[in-house]
Protein backbone atom coordinates (compact mmCIF):
# COMPACT_ATOMS: atom_id res chain seq x y z
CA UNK A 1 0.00 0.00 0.00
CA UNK A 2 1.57 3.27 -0.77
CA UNK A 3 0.69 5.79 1.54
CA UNK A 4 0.58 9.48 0.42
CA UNK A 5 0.32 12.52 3.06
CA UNK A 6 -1.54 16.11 2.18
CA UNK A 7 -0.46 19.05 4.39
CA UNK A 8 -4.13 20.46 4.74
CA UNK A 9 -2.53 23.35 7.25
CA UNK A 10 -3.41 26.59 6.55
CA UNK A 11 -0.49 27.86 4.75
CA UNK A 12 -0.44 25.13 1.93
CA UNK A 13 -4.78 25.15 2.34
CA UNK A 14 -4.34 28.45 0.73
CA UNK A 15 -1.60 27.35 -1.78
CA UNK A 16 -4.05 24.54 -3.07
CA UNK A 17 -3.56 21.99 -0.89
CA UNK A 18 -7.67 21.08 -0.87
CA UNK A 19 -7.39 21.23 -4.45
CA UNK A 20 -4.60 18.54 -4.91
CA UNK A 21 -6.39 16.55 -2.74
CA UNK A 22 -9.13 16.34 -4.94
CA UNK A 23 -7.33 15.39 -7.79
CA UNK A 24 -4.98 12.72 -5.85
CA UNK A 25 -8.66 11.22 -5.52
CA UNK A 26 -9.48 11.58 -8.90
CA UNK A 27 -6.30 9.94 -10.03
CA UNK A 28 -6.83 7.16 -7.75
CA UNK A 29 -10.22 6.45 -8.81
CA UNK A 30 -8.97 7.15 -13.09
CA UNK A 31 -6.05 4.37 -12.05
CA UNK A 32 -8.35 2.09 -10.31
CA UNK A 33 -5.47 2.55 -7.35
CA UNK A 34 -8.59 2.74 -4.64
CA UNK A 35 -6.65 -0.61 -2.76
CA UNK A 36 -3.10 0.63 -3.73
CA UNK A 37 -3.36 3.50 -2.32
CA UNK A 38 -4.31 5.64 1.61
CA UNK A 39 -4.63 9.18 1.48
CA UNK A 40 -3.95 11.29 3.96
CA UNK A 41 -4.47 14.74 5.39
CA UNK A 42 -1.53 15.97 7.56
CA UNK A 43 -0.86 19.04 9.65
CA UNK A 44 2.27 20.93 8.89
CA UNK A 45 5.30 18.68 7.26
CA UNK A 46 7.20 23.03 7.78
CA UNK A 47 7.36 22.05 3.66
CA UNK A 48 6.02 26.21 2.83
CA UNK A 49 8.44 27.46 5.32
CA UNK A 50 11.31 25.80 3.76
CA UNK A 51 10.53 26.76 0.81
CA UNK A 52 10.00 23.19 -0.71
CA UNK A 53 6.48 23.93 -1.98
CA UNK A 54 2.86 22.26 -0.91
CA UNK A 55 3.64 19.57 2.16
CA UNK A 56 3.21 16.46 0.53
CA UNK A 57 4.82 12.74 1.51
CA UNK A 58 4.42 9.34 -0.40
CA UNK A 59 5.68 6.88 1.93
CA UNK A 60 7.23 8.76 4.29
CA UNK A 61 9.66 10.37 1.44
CA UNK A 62 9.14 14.24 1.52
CA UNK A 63 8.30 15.27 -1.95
CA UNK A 64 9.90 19.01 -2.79
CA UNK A 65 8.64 21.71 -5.58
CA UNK A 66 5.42 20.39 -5.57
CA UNK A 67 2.51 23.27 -6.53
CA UNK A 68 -0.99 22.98 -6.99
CA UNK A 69 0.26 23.12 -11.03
CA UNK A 70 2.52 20.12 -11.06
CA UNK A 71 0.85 18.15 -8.09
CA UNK A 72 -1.19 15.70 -10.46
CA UNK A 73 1.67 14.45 -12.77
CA UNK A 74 4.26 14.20 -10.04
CA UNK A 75 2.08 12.12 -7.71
CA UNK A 76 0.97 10.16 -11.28
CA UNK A 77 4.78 9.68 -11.74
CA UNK A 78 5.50 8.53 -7.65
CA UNK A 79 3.16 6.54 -7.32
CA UNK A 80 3.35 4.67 -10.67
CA UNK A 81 6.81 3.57 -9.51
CA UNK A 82 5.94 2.61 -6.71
CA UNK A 83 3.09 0.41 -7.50
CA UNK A 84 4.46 -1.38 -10.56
């Protein structure tokens, strides 16, 4: 099962955060990954303050430049690898 984290904080909330969690789900359910897959919400990973972009893990491995823009293919891409 790969496991993938969502800061939902307020700081990435208003970067999109609520908005990649909606299409994490809708990749999840386009992929048929619904028993591949746990998503999570998550209180502050300090991923804005760092400058690393929206707070996002996928098992346990802190992803880094992630925006609301890119979100969707780079979770497509992570979790692809992992699952094959």
């Amino acid at each position: 099962m790969v496991s993938v984290e969502v800061c939902i904080g307020s700081a990435c909330y208003v970067k999109g955060s609520s908005q990649v969690v909606q299409e994490l789900n809708q990749l999840i359910a386009e992929n048929g990954w619904q028993d591949k897959v746990e998503l999570k919400g998550a209180f502050c990973m300090k991923s804005c303050q760092n400058h690393l972009g929206l707070g996002i893990r996928v098992n346990g491995k802190q992803l880094t430049g992630i925006t609301m823009q890119n979100a969707k293919d780079v979770l497509q891409k992570e979790i692809s690898a992992l699952i094959s």
